[in-house]
Protein backbone atom coordinates (compact mmCIF):
# COMPACT_ATOMS: atom_id res chain seq x y z
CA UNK A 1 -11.96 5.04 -32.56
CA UNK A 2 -13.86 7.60 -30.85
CA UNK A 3 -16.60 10.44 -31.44
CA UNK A 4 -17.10 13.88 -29.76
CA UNK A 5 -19.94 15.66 -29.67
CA UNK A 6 -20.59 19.00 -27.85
CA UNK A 7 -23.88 20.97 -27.71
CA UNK A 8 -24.24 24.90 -26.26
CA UNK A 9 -20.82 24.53 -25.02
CA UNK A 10 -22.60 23.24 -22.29
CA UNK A 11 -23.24 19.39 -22.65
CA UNK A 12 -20.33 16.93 -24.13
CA UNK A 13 -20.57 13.59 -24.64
CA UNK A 14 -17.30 11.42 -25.71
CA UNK A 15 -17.81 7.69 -26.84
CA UNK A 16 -15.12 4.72 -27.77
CA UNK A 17 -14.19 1.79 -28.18
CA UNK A 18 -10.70 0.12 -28.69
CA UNK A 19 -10.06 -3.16 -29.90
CA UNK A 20 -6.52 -5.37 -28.62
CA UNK A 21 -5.57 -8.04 -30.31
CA UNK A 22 -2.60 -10.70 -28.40
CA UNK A 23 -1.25 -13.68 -29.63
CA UNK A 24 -0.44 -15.07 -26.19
CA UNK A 25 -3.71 -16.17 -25.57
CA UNK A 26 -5.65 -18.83 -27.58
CA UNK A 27 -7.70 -18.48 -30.93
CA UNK A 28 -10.81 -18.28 -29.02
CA UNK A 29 -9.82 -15.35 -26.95
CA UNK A 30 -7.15 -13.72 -28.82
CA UNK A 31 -9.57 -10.57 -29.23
CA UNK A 32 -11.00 -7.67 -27.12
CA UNK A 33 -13.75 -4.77 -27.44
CA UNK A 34 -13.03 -2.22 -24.84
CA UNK A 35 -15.39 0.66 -25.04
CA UNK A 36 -15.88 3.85 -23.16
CA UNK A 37 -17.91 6.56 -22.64
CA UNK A 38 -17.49 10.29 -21.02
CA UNK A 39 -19.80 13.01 -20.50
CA UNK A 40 -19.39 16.37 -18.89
CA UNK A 41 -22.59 18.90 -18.04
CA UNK A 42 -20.86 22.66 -17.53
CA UNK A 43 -23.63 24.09 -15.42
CA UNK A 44 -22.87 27.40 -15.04
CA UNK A 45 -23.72 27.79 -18.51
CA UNK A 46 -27.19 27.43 -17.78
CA UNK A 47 -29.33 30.44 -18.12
CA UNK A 48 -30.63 30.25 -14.42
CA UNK A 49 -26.84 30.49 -13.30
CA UNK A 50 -26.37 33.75 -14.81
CA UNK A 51 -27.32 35.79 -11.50
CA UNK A 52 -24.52 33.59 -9.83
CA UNK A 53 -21.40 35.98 -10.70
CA UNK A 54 -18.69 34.84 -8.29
CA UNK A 55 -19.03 31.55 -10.46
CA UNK A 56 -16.43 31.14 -13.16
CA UNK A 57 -17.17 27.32 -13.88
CA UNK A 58 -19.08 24.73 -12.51
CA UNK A 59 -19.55 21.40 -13.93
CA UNK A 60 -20.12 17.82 -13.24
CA UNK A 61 -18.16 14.95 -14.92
CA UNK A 62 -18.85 10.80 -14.93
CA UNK A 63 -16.76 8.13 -17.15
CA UNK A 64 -17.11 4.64 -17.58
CA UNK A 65 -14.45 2.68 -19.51
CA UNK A 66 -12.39 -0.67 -20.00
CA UNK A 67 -8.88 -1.51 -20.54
CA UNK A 68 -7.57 -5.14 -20.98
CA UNK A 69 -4.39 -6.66 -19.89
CA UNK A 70 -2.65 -10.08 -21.25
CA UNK A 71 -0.05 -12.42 -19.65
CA UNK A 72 3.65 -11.64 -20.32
CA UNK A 73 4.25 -15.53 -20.74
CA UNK A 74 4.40 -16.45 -24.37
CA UNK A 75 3.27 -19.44 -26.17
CA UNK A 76 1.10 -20.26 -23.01
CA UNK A 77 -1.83 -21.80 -24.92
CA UNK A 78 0.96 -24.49 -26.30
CA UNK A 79 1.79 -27.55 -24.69
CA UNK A 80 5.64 -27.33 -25.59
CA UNK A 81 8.07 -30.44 -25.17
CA UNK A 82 11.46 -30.48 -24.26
CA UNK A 83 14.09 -33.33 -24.10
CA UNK A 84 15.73 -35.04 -20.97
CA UNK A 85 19.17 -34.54 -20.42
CA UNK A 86 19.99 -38.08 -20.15
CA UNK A 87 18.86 -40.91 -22.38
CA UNK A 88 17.55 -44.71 -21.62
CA UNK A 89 18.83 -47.69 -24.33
CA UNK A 90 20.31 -45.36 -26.50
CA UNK A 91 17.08 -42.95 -26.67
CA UNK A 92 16.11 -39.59 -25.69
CA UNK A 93 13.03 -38.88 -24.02
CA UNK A 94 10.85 -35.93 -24.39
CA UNK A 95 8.43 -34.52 -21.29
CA UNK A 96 5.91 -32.13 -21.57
CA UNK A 97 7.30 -28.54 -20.33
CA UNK A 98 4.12 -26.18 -20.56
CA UNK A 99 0.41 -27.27 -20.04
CA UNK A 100 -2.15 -25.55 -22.95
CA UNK A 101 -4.35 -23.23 -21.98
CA UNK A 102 -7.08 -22.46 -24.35
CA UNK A 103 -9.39 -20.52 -22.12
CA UNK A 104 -6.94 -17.82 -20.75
CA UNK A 105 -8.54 -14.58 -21.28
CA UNK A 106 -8.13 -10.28 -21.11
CA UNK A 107 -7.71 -9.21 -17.00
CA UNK A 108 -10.78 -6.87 -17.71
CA UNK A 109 -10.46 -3.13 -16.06
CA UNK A 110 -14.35 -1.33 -15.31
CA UNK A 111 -14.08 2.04 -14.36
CA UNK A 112 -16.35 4.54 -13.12
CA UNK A 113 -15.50 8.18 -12.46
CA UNK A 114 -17.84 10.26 -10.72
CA UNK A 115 -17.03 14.01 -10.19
CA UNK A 116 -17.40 17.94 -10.36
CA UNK A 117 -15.09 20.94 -10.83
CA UNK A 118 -16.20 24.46 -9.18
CA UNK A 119 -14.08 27.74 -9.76
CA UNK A 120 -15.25 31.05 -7.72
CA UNK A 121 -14.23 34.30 -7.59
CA UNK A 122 -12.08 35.22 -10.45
CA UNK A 123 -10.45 31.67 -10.55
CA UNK A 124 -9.41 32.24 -7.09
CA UNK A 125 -10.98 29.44 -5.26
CA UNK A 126 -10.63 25.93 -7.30
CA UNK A 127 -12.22 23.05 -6.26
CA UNK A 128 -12.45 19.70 -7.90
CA UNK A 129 -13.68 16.25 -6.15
CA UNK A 130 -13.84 12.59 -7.80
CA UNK A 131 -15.19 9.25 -6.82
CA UNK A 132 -13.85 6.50 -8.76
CA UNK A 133 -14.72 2.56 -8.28
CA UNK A 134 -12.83 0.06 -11.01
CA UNK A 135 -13.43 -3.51 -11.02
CA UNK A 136 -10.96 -5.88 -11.82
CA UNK A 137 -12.70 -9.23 -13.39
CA UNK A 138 -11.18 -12.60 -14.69
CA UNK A 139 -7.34 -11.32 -12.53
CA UNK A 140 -4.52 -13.17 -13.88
CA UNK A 141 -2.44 -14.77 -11.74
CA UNK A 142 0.84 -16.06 -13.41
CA UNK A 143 1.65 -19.00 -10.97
CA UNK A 144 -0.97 -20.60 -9.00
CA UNK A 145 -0.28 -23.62 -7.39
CA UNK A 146 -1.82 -27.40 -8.33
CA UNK A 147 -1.57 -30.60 -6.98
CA UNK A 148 1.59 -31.73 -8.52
CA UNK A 149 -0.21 -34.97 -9.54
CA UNK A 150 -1.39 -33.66 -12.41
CA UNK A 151 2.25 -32.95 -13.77
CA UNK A 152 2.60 -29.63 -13.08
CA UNK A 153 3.57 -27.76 -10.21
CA UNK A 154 1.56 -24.19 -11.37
CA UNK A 155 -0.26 -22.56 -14.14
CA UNK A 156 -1.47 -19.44 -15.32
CA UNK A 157 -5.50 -18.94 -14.88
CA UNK A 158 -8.01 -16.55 -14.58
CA UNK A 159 -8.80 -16.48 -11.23
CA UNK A 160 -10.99 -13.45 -8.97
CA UNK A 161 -12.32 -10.30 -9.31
CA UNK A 162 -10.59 -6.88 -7.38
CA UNK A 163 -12.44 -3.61 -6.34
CA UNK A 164 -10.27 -0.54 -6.43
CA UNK A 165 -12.50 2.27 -5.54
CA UNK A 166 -11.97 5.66 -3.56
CA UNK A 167 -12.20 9.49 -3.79
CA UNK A 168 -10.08 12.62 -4.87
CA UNK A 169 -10.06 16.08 -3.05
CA UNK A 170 -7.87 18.55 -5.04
CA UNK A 171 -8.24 22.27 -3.58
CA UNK A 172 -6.60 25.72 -4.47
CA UNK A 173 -7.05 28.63 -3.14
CA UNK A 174 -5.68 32.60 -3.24
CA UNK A 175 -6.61 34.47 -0.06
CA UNK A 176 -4.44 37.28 -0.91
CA UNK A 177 -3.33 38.85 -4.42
CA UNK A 178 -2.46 42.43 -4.28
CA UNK A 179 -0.30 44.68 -6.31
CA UNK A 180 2.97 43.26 -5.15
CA UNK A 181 2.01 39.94 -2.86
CA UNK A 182 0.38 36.87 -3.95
CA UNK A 183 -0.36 34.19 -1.94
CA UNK A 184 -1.40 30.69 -2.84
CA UNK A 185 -2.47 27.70 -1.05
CA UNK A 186 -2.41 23.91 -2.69
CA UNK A 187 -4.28 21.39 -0.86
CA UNK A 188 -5.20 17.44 -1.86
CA UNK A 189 -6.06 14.32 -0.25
CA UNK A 190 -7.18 11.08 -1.24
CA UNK A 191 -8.54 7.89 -0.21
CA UNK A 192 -8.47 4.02 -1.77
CA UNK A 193 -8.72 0.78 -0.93
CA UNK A 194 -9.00 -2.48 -2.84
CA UNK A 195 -11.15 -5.04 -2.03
CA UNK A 196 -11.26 -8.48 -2.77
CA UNK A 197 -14.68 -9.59 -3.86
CA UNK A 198 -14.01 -13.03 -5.12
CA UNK A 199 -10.95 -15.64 -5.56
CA UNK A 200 -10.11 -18.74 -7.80
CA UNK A 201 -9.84 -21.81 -5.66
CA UNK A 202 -6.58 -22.52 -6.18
CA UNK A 203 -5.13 -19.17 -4.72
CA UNK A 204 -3.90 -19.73 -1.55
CA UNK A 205 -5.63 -17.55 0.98
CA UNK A 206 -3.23 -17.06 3.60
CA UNK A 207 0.69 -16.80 3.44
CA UNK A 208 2.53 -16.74 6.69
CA UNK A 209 3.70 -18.92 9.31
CA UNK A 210 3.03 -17.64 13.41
CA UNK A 211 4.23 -20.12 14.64
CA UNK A 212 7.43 -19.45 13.48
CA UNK A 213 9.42 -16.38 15.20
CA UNK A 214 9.02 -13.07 13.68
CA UNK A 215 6.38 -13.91 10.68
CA UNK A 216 3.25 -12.21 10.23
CA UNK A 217 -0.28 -13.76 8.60
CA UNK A 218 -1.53 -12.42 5.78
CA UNK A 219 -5.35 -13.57 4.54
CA UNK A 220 -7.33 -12.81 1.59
CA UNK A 221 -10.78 -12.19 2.59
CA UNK A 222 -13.96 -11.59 0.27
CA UNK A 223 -15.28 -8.16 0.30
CA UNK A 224 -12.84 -6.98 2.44
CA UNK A 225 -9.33 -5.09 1.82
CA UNK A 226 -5.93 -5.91 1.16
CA UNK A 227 -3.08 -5.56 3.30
CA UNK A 228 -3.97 -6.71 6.16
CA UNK A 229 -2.10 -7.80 9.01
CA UNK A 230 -2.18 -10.58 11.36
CA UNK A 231 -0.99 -12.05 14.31
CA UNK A 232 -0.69 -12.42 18.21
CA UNK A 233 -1.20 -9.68 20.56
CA UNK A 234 1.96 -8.95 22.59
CA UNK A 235 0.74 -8.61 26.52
CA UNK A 236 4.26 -7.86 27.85
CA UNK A 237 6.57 -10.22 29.77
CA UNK A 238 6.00 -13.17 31.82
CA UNK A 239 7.88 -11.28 35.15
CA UNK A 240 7.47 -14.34 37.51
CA UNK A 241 6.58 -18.34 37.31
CA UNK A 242 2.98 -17.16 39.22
CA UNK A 243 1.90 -15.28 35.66
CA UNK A 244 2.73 -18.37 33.57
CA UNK A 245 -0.39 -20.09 34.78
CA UNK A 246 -3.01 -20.10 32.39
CA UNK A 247 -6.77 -18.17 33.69
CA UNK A 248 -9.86 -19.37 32.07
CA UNK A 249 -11.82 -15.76 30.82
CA UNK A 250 -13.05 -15.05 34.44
CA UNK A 251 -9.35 -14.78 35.83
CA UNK A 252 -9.32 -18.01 37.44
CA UNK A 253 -6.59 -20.38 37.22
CA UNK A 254 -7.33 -23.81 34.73
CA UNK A 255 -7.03 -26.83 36.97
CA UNK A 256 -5.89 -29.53 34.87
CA UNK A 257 -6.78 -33.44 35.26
CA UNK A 258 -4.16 -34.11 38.09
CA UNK A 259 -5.35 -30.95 40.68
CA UNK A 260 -2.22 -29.20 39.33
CA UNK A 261 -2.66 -25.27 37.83
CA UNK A 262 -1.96 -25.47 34.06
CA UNK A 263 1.35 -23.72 32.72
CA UNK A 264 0.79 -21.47 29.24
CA UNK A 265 2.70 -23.74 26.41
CA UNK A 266 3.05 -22.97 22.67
CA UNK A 267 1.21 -24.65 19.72
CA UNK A 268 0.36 -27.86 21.58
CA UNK A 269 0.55 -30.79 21.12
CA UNK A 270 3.05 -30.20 17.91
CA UNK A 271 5.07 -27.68 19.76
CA UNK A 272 4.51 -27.96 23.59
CA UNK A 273 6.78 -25.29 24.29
CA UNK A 274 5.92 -24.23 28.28
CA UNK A 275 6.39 -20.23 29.15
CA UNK A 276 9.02 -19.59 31.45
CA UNK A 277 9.80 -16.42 33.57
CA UNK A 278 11.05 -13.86 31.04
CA UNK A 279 9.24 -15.11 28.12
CA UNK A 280 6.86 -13.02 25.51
CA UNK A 281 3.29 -13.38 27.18
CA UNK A 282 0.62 -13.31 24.49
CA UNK A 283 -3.12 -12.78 25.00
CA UNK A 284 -4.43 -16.03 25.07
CA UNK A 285 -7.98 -15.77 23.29
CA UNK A 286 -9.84 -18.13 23.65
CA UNK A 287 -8.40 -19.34 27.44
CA UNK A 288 -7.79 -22.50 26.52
CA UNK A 289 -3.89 -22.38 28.07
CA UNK A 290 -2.57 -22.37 24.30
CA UNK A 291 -0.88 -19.57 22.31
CA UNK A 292 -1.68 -21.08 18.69
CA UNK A 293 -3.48 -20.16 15.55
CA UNK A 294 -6.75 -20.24 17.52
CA UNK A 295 -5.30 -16.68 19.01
CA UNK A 296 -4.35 -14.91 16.09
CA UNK A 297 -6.19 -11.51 15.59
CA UNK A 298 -6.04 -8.60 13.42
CA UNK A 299 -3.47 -6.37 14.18
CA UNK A 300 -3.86 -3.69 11.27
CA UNK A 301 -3.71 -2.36 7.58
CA UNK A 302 -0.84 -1.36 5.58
CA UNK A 303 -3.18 1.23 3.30
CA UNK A 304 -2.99 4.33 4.46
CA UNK A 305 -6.67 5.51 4.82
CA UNK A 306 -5.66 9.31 3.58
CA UNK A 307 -2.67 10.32 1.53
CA UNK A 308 -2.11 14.04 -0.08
CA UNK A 309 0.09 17.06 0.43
CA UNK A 310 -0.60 21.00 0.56
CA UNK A 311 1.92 24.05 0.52
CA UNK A 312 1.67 27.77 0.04
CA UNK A 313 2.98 29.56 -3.37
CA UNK A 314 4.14 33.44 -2.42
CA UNK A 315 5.09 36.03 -4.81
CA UNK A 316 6.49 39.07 -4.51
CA UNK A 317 6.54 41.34 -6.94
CA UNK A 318 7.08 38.81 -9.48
CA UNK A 319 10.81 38.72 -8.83
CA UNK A 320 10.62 36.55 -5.00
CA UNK A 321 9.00 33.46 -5.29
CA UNK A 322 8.71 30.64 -2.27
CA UNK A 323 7.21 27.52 -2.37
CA UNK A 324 6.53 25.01 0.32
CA UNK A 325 5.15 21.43 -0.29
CA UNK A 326 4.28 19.12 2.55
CA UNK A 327 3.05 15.33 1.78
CA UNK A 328 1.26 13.16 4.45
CA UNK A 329 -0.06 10.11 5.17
CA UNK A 330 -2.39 8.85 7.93
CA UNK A 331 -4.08 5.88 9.10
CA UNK A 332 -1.83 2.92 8.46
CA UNK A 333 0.75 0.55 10.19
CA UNK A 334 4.28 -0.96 9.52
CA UNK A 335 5.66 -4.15 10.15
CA UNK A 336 9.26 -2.57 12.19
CA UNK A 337 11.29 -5.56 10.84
CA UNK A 338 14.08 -3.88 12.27
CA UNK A 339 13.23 -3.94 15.95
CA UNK A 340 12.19 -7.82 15.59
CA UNK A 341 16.17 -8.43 13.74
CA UNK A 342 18.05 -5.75 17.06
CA UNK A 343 15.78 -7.30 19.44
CA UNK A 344 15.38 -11.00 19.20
CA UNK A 345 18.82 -11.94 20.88
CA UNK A 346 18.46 -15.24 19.43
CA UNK A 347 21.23 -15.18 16.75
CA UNK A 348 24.72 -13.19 16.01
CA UNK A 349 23.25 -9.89 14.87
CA UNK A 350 24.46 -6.48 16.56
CA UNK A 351 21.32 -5.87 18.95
CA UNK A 352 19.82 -2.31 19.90
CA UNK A 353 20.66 -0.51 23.50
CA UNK A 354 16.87 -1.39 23.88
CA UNK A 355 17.60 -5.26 24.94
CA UNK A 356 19.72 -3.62 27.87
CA UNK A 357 16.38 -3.22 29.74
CA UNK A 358 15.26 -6.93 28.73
CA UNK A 359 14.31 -9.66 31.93
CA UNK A 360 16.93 -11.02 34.17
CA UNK A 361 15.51 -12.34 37.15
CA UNK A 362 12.15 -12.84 38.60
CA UNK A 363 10.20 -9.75 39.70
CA UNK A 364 12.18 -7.77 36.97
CA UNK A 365 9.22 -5.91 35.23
CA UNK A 366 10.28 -5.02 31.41
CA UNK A 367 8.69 -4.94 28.02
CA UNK A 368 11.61 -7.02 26.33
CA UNK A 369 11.71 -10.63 27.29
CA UNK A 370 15.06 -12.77 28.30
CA UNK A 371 17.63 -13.81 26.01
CA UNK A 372 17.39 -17.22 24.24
CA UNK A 373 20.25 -17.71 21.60
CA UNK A 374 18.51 -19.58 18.97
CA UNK A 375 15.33 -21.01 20.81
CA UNK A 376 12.00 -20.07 22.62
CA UNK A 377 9.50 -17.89 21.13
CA UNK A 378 9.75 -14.71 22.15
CA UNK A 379 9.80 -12.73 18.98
CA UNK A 380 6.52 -14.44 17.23
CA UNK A 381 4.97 -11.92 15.12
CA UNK A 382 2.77 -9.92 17.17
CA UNK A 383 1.55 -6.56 17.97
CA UNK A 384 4.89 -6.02 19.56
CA UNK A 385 6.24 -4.61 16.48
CA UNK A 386 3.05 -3.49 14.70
CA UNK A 387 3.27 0.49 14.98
CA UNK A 388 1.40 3.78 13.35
CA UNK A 389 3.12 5.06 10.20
CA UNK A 390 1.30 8.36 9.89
CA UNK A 391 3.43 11.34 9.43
CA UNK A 392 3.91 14.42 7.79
CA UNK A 393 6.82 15.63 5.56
CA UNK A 394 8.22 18.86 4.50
CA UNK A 395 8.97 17.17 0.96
CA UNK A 396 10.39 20.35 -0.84
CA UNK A 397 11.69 24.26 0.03
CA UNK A 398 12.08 26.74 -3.24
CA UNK A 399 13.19 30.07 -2.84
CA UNK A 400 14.01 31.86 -6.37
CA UNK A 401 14.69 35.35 -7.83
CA UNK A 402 13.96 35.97 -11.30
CA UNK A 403 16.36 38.76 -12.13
CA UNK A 404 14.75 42.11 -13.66
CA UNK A 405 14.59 42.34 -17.45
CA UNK A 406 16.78 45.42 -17.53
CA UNK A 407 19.44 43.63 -15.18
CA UNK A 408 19.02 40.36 -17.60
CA UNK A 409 19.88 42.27 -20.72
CA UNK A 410 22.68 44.04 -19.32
CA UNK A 411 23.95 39.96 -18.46
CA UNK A 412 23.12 39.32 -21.96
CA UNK A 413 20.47 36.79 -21.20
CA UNK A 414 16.61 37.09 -21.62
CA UNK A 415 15.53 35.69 -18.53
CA UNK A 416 17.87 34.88 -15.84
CA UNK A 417 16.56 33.10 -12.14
CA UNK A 418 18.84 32.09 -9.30
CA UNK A 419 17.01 29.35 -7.12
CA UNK A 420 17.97 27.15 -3.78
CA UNK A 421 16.36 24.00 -2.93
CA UNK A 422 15.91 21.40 0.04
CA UNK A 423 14.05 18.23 -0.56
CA UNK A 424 12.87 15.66 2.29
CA UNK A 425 13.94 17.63 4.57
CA UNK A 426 11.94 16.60 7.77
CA UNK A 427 9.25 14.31 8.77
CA UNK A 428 6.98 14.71 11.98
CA UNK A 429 5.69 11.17 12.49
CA UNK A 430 5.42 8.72 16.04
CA UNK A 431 6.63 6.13 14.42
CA UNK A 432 9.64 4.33 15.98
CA UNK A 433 11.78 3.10 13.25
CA UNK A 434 13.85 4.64 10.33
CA UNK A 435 11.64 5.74 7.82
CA UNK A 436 7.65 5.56 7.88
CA UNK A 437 7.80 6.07 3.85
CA UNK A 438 6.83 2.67 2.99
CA UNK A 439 4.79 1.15 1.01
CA UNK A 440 3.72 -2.54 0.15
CA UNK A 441 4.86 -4.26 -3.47
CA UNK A 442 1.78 -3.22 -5.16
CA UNK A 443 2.20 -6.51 -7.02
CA UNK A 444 1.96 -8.55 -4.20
CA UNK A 445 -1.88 -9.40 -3.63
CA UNK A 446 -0.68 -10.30 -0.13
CA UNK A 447 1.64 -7.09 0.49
CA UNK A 448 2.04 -6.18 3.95
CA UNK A 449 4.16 -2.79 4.89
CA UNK A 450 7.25 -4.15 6.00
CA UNK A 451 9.71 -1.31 7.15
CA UNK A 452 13.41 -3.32 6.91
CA UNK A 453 15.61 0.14 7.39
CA UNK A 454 16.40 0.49 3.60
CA UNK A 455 18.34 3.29 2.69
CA UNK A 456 16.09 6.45 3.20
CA UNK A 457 15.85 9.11 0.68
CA UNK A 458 18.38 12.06 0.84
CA UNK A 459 18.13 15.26 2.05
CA UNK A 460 18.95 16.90 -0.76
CA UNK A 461 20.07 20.55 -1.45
CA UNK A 462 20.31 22.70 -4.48
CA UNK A 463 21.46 25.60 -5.39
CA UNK A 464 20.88 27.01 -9.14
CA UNK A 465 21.00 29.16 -12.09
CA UNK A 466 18.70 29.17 -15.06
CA UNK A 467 18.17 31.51 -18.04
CA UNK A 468 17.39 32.05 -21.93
CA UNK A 469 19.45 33.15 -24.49
């Protein structure tokens, strides 16, 4: 249900509420209110903006509403049975399939929407900015992990609270509209992060493995965002047995108990691989003549920090149209999965031209370490393969002709157009690998960008004719 009520055409004020109903949760919590309010202030229909004339609207905007969202697991607040497959002195047993939850409740949306819409100049300037900030309270998580003691191996539960907050930038503008030309110019950009501001216990705050080759760390951190990545800083390649010697932070070689220099290892005592000439050399942290978890750093975000897209619109005459979109992204890294599987030259795997620069022999100086078929550590995940993903794309080209009226008749046809298109047709970026289009499972609250070379999308090219009859 909801009310409206305007006053002067100049303030409106919109109020809510919704109620959701679900029988997959429990009696107690089967129900939700979700209520919302809207209100919008047009000020340039205030009497003291009548001397502003190159104003054709100006107004400011703010929202605050909730949305609810239930499990897609039925019956979950039954304990349901179901029988062995095998029986013991002529009986069947029964075990318990599906622990009850009662107190499983609506993953509650907040949302606030801040913003303000100004059109100049005979609706040719349009501008229109919005700061948002929802808050995600009581997230569900479908499959957290217990102590198996207790019978079961996961549940569903409540579990954290999620920030997903940013801003909006959506500007159009016509510097030029004359008899025959018009020329139009589409800009937008945005920015959003989500934030983590609290967690259940039992979710797991880090998934990820370093110490196994070619695995990255992710963590879940309160208050800050996801997407994170993490793992060892790639220095280069060990070139000689002299650079294998550990240095303490002032550049000195460690001296171990026997007088003798200590030689880097890997994850000792449970590893105690020792660095050879030719292996990955990692930044060792803390100096401490140990590449292990104590040396794992940040290494980047897979959020972009700005996405949008702009293009110019021009007319001519009404009959010539061409339109240009370009979309963007800047300010976030991929994971180039692909180097790490043509680079390792630790398995069977066709390898890029890349490893024919790798270390031979001592003195060889090289950014890709020696070859170890299926041992050594030389393709732990590190900054090696971290790299920028900004780029810009020409998305779409449109060039169309919409035919006279005179010639359309004459066809038989009210309105007739002929049209060609090209879509992703180019993409400026520094990136190294395939395709810098990539984004993490949004489902995934530990989603990393991982670029594994999937198939890219098409450059595709059309060529058309439309009309009306």
């Amino acid at each position: 249900a909801s009310v409206q009520y305007g006053l002067l055409d100049r303030y409106i004020v919109n109020v809510g509420v919704r109620g959701d109903g679900n029988s997959r949760f429990g009696a107690d919590h089967r129900y939700g209110l979700f209520p919302s309010v809207s209100t919008r202030w047009r000020v340039s229909g205030e009497p003291f903006m009548k001397s502003f004339k190159f104003l054709d609207d100006f107004s400011f905007r703010a929202s605050y509403g909730q949305s609810g969202n239930a499990p897609t697991r039925d019956y979950s607040f039954y304990n349901l049975y179901n029988n062995f497959n095998w029986t013991y002195l002529g009986q069947s047993g029964v075990y318990s399939s599906n622990i009850q939850l009662d107190n499983l409740r609506f993953e509650k949306t907040a949302g606030t929407n801040v913003g303000l819409n100004l059109i100049m100049f005979k609706n040719r300037v349009n501008l229109d900015i919005e700061v948002y900030r929802n808050r995600t309270t009581n997230l569900l998580f479908p499959a957290l992990q217990i102590p198996s003691f207790n019978g079961y191996s996961s549940i569903s539960q409540n579990g954290g609270t999620l920030d997903n907050q940013g801003y909006e930038v959506g500007f159009n503008f016509t510097p030029l509209k004359t008899k025959n030309w018009t020329v139009d110019f589409a800009f937008n950009l945005a920015h959003n992060e989500n934030v983590v501001r609290s967690l259940s216990p039992f979710v797991s705050l880090t998934t990820g493995n370093t110490n196994q080759n070619g695995e990255y760390l992710a963590t879940l951190q309160p208050n800050n965002p996801l997407g994170s990545i993490y793992g060892y800083r790639y220095l280069g390649v060990y070139k000689d047995a002299s650079q294998t010697i550990a240095t303490d932070a002032n550049g000195q070689q460690i001296i171990g108990p026997t007088g003798q220099p200590v030689q880097m290892r890997f994850n000792y005592p449970q590893t105690d691989y020792l660095f050879q000439p030719g292996d990955a050399k990692y930044d060792d942290i803390n100096h401490d003549g140990v590449i292990d978890y104590r040396d794992v750093i940040y290494l980047g975000n897979g959020n972009p920090k700005l996405t949008g897209g702009f293009g110019p619109t021009i007319t001519y005459k009404r009959n010539w149209r061409l339109n240009a979109f370009f979309s963007y992204r800047q300010g976030f890294d991929l994971v180039n999965n692909t180097m790490i599987t043509t680079t390792n030259m630790s398995g069977y795997n066709n390898q890029s031209t890349a490893v024919l620069r790798r270390w031979r022999q001592p003195g060889d100086e090289t950014d890709i370490p020696r070859a170890l078929f299926n041992r050594g550590y030389n393709w732990l995940g590190s900054s090696r393969y971290v790299q920028d993903g900004s780029f810009i794309k020409l998305t779409s080209v449109t060039l169309r002709y919409n035919l006279d009226q005179t010639l359309a008749k004459k066809l038989g046809v009210k309105n007739a157009s002929i049209y060609g298109t090209g879509q992703n047709l180019y993409t400026w970026t520094k990136y190294l690998g395939q395709d810098p289009e990539v984004s993490p499972r949004s489902s995934d609250i530990y989603r990393r960008a991982i670029d594994n070379s999937t198939t890219p999308a098409n450059k595709v090219y059309t060529i058309g004719l439309t009309g009306t009859f």
